[in-house]
Protein backbone atom coordinates (compact mmCIF):
# COMPACT_ATOMS: atom_id res chain seq x y z
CA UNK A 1 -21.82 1.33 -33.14
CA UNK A 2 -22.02 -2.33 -33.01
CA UNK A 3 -19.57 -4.97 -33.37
CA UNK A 4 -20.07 -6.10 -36.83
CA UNK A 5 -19.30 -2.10 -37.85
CA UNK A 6 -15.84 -2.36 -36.33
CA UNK A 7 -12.85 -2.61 -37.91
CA UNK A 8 -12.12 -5.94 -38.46
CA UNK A 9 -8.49 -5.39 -36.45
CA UNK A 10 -10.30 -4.26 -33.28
CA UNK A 11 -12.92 -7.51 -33.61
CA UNK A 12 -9.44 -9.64 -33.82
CA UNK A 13 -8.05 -7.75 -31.11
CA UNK A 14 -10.58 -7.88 -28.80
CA UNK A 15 -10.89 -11.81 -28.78
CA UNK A 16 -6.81 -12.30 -28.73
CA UNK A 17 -6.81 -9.96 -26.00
CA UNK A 18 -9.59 -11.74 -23.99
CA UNK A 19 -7.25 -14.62 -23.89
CA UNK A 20 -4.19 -13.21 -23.42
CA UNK A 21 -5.39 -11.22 -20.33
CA UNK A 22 -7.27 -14.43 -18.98
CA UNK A 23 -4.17 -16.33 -19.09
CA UNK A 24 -2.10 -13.23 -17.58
CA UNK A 25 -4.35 -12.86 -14.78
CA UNK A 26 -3.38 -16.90 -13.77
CA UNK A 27 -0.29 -15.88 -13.03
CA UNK A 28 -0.03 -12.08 -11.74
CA UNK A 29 -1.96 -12.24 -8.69
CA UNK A 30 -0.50 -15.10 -6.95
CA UNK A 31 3.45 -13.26 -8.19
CA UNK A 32 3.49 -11.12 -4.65
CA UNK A 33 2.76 -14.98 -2.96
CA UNK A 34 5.84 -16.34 -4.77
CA UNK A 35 8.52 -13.39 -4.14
CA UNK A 36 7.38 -13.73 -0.59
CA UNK A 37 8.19 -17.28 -0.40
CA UNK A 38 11.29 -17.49 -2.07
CA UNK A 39 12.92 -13.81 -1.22
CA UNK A 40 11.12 -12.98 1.98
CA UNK A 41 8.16 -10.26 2.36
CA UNK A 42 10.27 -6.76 2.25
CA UNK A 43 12.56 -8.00 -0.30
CA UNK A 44 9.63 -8.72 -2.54
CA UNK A 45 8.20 -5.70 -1.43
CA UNK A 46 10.78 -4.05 -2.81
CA UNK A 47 11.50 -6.03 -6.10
CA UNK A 48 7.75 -5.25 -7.15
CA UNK A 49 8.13 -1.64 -6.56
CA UNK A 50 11.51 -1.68 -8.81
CA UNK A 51 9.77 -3.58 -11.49
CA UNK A 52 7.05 -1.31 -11.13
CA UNK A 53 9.50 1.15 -12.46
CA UNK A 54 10.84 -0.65 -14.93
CA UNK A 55 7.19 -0.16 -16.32
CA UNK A 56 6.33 3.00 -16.14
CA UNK A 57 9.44 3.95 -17.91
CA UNK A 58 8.38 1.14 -21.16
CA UNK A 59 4.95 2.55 -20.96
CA UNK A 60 6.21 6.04 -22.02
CA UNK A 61 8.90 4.63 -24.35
CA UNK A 62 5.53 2.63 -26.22
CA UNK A 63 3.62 5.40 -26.15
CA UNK A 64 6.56 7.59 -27.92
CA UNK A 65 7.10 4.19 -30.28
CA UNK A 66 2.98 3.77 -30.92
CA UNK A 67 3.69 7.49 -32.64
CA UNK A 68 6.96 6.57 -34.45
CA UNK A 69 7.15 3.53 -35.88
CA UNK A 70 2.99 2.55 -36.31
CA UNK A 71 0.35 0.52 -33.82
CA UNK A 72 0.20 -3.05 -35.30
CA UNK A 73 4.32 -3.00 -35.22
CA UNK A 74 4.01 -2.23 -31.51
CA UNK A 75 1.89 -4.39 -30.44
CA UNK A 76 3.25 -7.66 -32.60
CA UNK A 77 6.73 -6.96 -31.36
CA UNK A 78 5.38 -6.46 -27.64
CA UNK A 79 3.35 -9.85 -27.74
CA UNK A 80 5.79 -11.93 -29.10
CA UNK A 81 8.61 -10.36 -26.73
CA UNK A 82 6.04 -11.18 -23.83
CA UNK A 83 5.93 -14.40 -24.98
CA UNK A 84 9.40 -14.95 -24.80
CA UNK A 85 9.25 -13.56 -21.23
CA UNK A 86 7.02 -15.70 -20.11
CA UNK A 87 9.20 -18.67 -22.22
CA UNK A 88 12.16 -17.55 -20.02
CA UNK A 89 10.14 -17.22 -16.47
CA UNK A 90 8.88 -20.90 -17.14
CA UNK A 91 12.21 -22.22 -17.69
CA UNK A 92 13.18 -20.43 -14.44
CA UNK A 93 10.43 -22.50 -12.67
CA UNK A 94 11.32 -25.76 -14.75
CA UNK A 95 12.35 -29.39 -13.46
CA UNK A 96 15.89 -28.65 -15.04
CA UNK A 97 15.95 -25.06 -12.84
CA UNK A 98 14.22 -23.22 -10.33
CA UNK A 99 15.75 -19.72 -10.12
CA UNK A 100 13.59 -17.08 -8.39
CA UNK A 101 15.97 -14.65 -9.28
CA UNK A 102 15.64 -15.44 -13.17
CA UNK A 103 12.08 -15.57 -12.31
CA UNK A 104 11.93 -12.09 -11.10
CA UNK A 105 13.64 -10.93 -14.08
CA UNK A 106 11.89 -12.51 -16.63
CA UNK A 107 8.15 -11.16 -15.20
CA UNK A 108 10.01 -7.78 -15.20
CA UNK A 109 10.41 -7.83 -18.84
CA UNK A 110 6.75 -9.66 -18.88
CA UNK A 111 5.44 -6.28 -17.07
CA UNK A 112 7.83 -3.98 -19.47
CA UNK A 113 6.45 -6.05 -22.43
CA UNK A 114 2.30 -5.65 -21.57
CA UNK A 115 3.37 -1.29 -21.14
CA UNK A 116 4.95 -1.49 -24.53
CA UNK A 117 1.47 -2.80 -25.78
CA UNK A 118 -0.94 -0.73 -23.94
CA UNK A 119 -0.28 2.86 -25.42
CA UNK A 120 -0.24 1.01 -29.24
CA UNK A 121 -3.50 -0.26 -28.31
CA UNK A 122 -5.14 2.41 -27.08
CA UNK A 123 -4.34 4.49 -29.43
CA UNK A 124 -5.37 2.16 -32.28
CA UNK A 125 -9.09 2.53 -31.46
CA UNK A 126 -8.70 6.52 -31.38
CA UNK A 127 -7.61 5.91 -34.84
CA UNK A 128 -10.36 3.79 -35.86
CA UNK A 129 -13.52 4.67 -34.20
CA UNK A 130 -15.51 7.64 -34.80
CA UNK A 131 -15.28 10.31 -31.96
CA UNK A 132 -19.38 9.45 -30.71
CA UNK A 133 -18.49 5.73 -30.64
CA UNK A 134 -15.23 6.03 -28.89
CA UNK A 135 -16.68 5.56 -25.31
CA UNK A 136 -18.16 2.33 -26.29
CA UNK A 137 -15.66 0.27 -27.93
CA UNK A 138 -13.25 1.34 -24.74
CA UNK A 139 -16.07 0.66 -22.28
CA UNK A 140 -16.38 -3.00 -24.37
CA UNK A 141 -12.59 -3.71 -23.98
CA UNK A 142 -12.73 -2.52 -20.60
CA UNK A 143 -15.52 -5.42 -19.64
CA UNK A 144 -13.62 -8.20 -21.53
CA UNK A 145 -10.38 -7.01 -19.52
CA UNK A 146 -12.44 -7.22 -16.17
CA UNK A 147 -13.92 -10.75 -16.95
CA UNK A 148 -10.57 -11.87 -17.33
CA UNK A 149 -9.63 -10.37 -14.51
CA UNK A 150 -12.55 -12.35 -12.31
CA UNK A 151 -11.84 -15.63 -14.69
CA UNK A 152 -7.78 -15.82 -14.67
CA UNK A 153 -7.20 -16.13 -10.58
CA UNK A 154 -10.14 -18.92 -10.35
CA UNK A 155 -8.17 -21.13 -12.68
CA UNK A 156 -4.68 -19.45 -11.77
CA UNK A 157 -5.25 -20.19 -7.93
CA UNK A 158 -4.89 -23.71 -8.79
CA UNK A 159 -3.05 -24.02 -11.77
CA UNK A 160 0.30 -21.76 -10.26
CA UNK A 161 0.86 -23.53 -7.48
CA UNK A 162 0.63 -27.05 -8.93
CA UNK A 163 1.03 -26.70 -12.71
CA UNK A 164 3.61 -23.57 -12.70
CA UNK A 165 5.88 -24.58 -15.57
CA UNK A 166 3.13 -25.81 -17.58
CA UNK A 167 0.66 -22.69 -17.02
CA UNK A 168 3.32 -20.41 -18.01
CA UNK A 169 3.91 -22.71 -21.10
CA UNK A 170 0.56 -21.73 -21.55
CA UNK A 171 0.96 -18.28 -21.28
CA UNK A 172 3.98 -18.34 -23.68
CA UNK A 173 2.05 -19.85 -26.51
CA UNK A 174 -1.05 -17.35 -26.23
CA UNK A 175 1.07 -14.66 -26.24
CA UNK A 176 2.97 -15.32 -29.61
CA UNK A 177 -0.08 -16.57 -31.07
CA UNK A 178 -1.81 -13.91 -30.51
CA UNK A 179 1.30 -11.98 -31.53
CA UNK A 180 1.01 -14.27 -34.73
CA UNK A 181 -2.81 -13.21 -35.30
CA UNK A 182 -1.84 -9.53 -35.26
CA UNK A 183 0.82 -9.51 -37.49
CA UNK A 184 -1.43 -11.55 -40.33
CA UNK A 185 -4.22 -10.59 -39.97
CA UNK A 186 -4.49 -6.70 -38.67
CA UNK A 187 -3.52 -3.63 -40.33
CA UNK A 188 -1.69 -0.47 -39.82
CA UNK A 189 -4.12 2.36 -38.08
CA UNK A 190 -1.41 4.97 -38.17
CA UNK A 191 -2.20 7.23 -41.11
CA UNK A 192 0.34 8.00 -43.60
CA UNK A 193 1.12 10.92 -43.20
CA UNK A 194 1.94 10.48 -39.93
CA UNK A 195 4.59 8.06 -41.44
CA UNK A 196 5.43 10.47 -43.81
CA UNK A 197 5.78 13.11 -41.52
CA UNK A 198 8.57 10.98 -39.19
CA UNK A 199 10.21 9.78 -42.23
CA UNK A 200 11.00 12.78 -43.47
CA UNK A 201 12.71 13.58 -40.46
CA UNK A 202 16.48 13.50 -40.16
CA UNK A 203 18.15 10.74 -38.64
CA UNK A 204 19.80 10.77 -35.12
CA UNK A 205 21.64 8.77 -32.95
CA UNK A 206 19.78 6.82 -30.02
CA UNK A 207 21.04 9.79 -27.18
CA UNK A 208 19.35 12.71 -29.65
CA UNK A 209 15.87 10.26 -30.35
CA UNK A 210 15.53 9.82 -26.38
CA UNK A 211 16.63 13.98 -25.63
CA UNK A 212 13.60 14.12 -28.68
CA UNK A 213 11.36 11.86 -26.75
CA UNK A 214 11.73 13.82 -22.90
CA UNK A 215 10.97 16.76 -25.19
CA UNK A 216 7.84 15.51 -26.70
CA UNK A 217 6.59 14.66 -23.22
CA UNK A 218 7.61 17.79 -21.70
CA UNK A 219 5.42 19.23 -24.09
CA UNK A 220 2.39 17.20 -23.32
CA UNK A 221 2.44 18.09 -19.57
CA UNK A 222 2.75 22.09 -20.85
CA UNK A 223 -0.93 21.04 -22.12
CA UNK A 224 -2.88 22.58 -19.26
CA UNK A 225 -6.06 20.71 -19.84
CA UNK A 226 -3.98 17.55 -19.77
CA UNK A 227 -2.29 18.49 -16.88
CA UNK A 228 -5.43 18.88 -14.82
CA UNK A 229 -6.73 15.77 -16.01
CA UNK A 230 -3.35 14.12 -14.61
CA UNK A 231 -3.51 15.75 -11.61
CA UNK A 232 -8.00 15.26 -10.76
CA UNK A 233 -6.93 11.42 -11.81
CA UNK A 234 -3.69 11.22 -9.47
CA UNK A 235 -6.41 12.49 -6.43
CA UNK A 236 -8.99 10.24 -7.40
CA UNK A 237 -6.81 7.09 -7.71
CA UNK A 238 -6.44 7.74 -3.95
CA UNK A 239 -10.40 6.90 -3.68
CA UNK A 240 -10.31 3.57 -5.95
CA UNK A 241 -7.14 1.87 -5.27
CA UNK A 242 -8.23 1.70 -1.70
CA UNK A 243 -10.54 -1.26 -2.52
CA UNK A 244 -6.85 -3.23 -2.28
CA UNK A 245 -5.22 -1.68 0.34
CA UNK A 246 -7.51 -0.11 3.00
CA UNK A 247 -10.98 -1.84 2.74
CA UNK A 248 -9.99 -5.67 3.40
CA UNK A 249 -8.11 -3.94 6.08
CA UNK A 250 -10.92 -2.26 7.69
CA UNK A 251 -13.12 -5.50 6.88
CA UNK A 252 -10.88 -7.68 8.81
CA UNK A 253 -11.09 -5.80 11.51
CA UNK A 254 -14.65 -4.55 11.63
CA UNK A 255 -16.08 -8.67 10.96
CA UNK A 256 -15.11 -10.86 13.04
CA UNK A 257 -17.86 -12.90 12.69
CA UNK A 258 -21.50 -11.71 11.53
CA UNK A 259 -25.01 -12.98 10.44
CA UNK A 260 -26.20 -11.47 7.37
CA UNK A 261 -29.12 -13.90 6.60
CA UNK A 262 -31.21 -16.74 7.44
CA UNK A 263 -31.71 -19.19 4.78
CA UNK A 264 -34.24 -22.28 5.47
CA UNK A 265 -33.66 -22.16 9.28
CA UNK A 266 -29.48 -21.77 8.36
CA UNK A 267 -27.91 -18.86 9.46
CA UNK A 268 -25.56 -17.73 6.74
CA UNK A 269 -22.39 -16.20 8.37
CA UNK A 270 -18.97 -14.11 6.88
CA UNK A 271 -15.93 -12.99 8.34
CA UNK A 272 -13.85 -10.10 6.97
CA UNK A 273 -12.08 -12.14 4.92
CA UNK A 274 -14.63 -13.53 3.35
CA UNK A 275 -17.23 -10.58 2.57
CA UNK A 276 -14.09 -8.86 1.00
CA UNK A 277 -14.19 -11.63 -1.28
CA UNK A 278 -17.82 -10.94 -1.04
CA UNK A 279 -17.63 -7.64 -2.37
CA UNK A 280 -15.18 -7.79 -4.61
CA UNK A 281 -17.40 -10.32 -6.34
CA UNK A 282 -20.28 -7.49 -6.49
CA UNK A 283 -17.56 -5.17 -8.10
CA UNK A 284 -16.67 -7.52 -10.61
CA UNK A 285 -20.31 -8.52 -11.49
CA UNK A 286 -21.24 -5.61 -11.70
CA UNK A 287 -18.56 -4.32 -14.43
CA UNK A 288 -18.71 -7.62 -16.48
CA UNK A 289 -23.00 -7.16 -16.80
CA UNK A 290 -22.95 -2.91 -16.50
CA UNK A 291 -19.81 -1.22 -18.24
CA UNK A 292 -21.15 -0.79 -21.73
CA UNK A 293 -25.36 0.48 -20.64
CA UNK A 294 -23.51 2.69 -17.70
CA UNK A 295 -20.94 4.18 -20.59
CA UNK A 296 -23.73 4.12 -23.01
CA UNK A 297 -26.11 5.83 -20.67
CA UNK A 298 -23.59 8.60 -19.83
CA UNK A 299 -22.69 9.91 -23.22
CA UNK A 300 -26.28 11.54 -23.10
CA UNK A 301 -25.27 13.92 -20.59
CA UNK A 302 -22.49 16.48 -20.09
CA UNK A 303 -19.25 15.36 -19.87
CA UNK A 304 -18.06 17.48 -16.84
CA UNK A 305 -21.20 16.34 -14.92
CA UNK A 306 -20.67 12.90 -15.67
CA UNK A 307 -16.98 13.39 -14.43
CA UNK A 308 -17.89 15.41 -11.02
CA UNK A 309 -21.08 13.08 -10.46
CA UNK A 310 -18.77 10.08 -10.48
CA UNK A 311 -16.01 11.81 -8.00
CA UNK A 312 -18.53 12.62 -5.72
CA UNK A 313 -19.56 9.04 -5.54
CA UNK A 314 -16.38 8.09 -5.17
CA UNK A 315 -16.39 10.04 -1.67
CA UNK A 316 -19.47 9.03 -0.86
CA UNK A 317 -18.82 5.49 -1.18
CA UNK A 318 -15.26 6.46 1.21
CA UNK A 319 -17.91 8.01 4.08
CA UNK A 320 -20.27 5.43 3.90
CA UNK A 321 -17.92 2.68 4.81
CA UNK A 322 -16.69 3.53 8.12
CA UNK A 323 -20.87 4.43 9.15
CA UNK A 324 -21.01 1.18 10.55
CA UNK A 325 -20.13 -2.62 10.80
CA UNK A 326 -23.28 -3.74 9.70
CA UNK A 327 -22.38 -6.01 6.35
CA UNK A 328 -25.22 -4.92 4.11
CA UNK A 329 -24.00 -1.48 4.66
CA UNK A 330 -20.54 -2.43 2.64
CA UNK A 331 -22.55 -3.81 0.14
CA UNK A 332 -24.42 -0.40 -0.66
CA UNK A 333 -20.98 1.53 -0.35
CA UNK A 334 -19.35 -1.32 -2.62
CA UNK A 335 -22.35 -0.36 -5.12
CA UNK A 336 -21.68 3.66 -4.95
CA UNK A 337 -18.35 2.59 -5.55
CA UNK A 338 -18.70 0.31 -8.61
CA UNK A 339 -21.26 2.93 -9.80
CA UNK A 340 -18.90 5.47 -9.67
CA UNK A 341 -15.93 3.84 -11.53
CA UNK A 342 -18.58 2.92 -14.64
CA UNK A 343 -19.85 6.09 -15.20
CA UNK A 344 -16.16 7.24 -16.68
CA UNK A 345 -14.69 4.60 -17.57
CA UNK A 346 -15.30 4.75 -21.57
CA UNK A 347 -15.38 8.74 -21.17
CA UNK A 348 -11.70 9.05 -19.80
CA UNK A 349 -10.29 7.56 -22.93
CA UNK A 350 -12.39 9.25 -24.95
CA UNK A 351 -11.38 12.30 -23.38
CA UNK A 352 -7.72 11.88 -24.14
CA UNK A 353 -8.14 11.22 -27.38
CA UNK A 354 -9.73 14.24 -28.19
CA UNK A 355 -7.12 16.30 -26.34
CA UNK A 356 -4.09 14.16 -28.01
CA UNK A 357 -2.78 15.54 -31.44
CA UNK A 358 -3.09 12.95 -34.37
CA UNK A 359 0.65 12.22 -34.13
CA UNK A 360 0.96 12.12 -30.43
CA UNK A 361 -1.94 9.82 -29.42
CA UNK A 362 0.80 7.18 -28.09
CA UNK A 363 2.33 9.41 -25.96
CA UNK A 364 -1.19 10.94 -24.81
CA UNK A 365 -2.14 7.69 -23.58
CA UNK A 366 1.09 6.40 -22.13
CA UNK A 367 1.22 9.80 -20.50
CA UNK A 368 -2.12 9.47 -18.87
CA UNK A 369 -1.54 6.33 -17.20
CA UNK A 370 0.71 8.15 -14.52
CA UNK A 371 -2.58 8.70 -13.12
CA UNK A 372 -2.46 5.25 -11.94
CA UNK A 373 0.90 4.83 -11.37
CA UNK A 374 1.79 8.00 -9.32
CA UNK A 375 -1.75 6.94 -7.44
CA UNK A 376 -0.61 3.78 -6.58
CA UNK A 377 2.53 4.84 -5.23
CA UNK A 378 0.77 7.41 -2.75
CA UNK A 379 -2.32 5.46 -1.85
CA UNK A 380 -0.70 3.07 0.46
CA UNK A 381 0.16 5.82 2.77
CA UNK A 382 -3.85 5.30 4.13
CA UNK A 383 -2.47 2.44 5.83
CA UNK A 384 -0.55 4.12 8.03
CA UNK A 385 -2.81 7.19 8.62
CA UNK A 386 -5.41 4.69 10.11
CA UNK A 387 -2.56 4.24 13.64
CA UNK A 388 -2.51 8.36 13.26
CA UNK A 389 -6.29 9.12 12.97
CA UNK A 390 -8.09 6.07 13.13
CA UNK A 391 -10.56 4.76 10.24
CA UNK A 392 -13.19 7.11 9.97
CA UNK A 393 -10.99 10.11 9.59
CA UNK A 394 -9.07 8.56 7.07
CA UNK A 395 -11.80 7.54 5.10
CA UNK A 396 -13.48 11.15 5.49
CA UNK A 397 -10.15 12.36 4.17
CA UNK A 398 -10.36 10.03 0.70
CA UNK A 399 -14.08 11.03 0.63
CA UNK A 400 -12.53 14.20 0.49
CA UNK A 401 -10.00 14.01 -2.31
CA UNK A 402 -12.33 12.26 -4.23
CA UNK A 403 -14.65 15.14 -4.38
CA UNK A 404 -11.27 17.87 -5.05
CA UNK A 405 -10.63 15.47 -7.68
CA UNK A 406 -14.50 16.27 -9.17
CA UNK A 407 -13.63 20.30 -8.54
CA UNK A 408 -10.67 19.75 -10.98
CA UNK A 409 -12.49 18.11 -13.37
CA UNK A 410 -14.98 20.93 -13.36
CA UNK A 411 -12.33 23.74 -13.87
CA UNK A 412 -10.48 21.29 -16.64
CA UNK A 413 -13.43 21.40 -18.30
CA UNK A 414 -14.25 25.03 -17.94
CA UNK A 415 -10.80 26.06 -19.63
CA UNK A 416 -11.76 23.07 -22.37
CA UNK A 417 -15.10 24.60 -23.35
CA UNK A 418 -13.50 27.94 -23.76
CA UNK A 419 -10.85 26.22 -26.09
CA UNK A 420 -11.71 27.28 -29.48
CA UNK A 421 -10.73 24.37 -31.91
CA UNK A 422 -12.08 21.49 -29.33
């Protein structure tokens, strides 16, 4: 499918979103920096795990919302109410006041904001894109995300620390413009009768609508297939979100200081520090240039394959790294691991849109994202396993849940191809 075939709402929204996520990632990675400094390390800690939560909860609330009250609603009210978050965090960081505290709340509701929109958006493009293409157009907004993920923090890394109220101005006006754009100049993906269908419902008070909503979700996890999915995603987020928590780790304190190639008579040297930067160059490279051929290349074969194959990578890119010191070596295993990521990373959306029920595609995709967040609130236990066990037996043991993750996928599957109407 290509991009002068899409719906004219998706070509808006993937430009507004380039820019909106370019100008978010300014600001969110230097955020941990800033608690630190003004609260102290285990208070921000602690802050970013409560806003965390804060999340989770408005991702399921916009996935329930996507489903009741339309897409283009969600995600016009969520970018111009992220927009006012980021109005009220740059007034917190103003020359008439600098309140960490109002800070702190204000890129809470930023964070609560971006989960409202998520669920809406994902769950337009299931509604717009034929099932064959679906891969694609999520594999294409997964690259622009990741080039604004390797673009923001090169301008952010200057701009936050020197320009703070003026960046975040910034941020503010991108947000309701792009808010702006969507509301003109997009249209409703949610079909009628789905509209129908909730309007013809009786009216309840707020306590009733959220009993209704715990329901709704209750009955997604009752969804075996989905639940397997959650669960094989949950193990192998224990694999991937180690390339921020255990691998500059275990960098630092494999490099101290090694030659990895002589240039013109110069030696050219790194130190853990800097080959994680290294390598987390490679991973972004690589997804910017490789997302769409990888995704398009993998729709040829079996989907359960394609899901095991990439697990299994997954662990072999967690035993290769602890093989040796040897810098080239991390480069290889940073490869298998970027490989590994691609391969699914169009498929997994696709795959939940297939499972999810016309009217519950919102919640489907709001649902699935517990993958990440119930990962990342496990994976940092690696850290301390490494004073227990030491690094090569707890990389063995992520090499291993990677590849349970892949035997999950297979017996998801299994129960999916037996499933008459899929």
């Amino acid at each position: 499918m290509r991009l002068k075939d899409w719906d004219r709402s998706l070509k808006i929204r993937l430009v507004g979103e380039f820019f909106m996520n370019t100008s978010y990632w300014m600001v969110f990675p230097f955020l941990a920096i800033y608690f630190a400094e003004e609260f102290g390390k285990g208070t921000a800690g602690l802050l970013l795990v409560i806003s965390q939560v804060f999340s989770v909860a408005s991702n399921l609330v916009g996935g329930y919302c996507a489903d009741r009250f339309g897409r283009r609603r969600m995600l016009v009210v969520a970018s111009i109410a992220q927009g006012f978050s980021f109005l009220l965090f740059a007034f917190a960081n103003s020359p008439w006041l600098q309140s960490p505290e109002l800070g702190f709340v204000a890129f809470t509701l930023a964070g609560m904001c971006g989960s409202l929109y998520w669920p809406a958006s994902q769950a337009m493009i299931a509604d717009v894109v034929p099932e064959k293409y679906r891969s694609d157009v999520f594999a294409i907004f997964y690259t622009t995300l990741n080039i604004a993920v390797v673009v923001g923090p090169l301008f952010g890394a200057v701009l936050f620390f020197s320009y703070r109220f003026e960046l975040l101005l910034v941020v503010t006006v991108i947000s309701m413009l792009l808010g702006l754009v969507l509301r003109l100049l997009t249209k409703e993906t949610l079909s009628q009768a789905m509209v129908n269908k909730w309007q013809s419902q009786e009216s309840t008070g707020w306590i009733s609508a959220v009993s209704k909503q715990f329901k709704e979700y209750g009955l997604i996890f009752k969804d075996r297939l989905f639940l397997l999915f959650i669960i094989a995603g949950v193990l192998g987020a224990q694999t991937f979100m180690q390339l921020d928590l255990l691998i500059p780790i275990y960098l630092k304190e494999t490099i101290d200081s090694q030659t990895v190639a002589s240039i013109l008579g110069r030696e050219w040297s790194v130190t853990g520090e800097t080959s994680f930067g290294i390598l987390l160059a490679e991973n972004g490279l690589f997804v910017a240039i490789l997302t769409v051929v990888i995704t398009r290349g993998m729709t040829k074969f079996p989907e359960k394959w394609v899901f095991f194959t990439s697990a299994a990578f997954y662990g072999l890119a967690m035993w290769l790294f602890p093989l040796t010191s040897w810098f080239w070596m991390f480069v290889v295993a940073m490869a298998v691991f970027t490989f590994a990521e691609l391969m699914v990373v169009g498929l997994q959306q696709n795959f939940i849109s297939k499972l999810a029920p016309e009217d519950m595609r919102g919640q489907y995709f709001a649902a699935a994202s517990l993958r990440y967040t119930v990962g990342r609130m496990i994976a940092p236990i690696s850290i301390p396993m490494t004073a227990w066990f030491g690094f090569a037996w707890t990389f063995g043991l992520l090499g291993l849940l990677a590849l349970a993750s892949g035997f999950v996928y297979l017996f998801m599957f299994h129960l999916y191809e037996k499933r008459p109407s899929h």
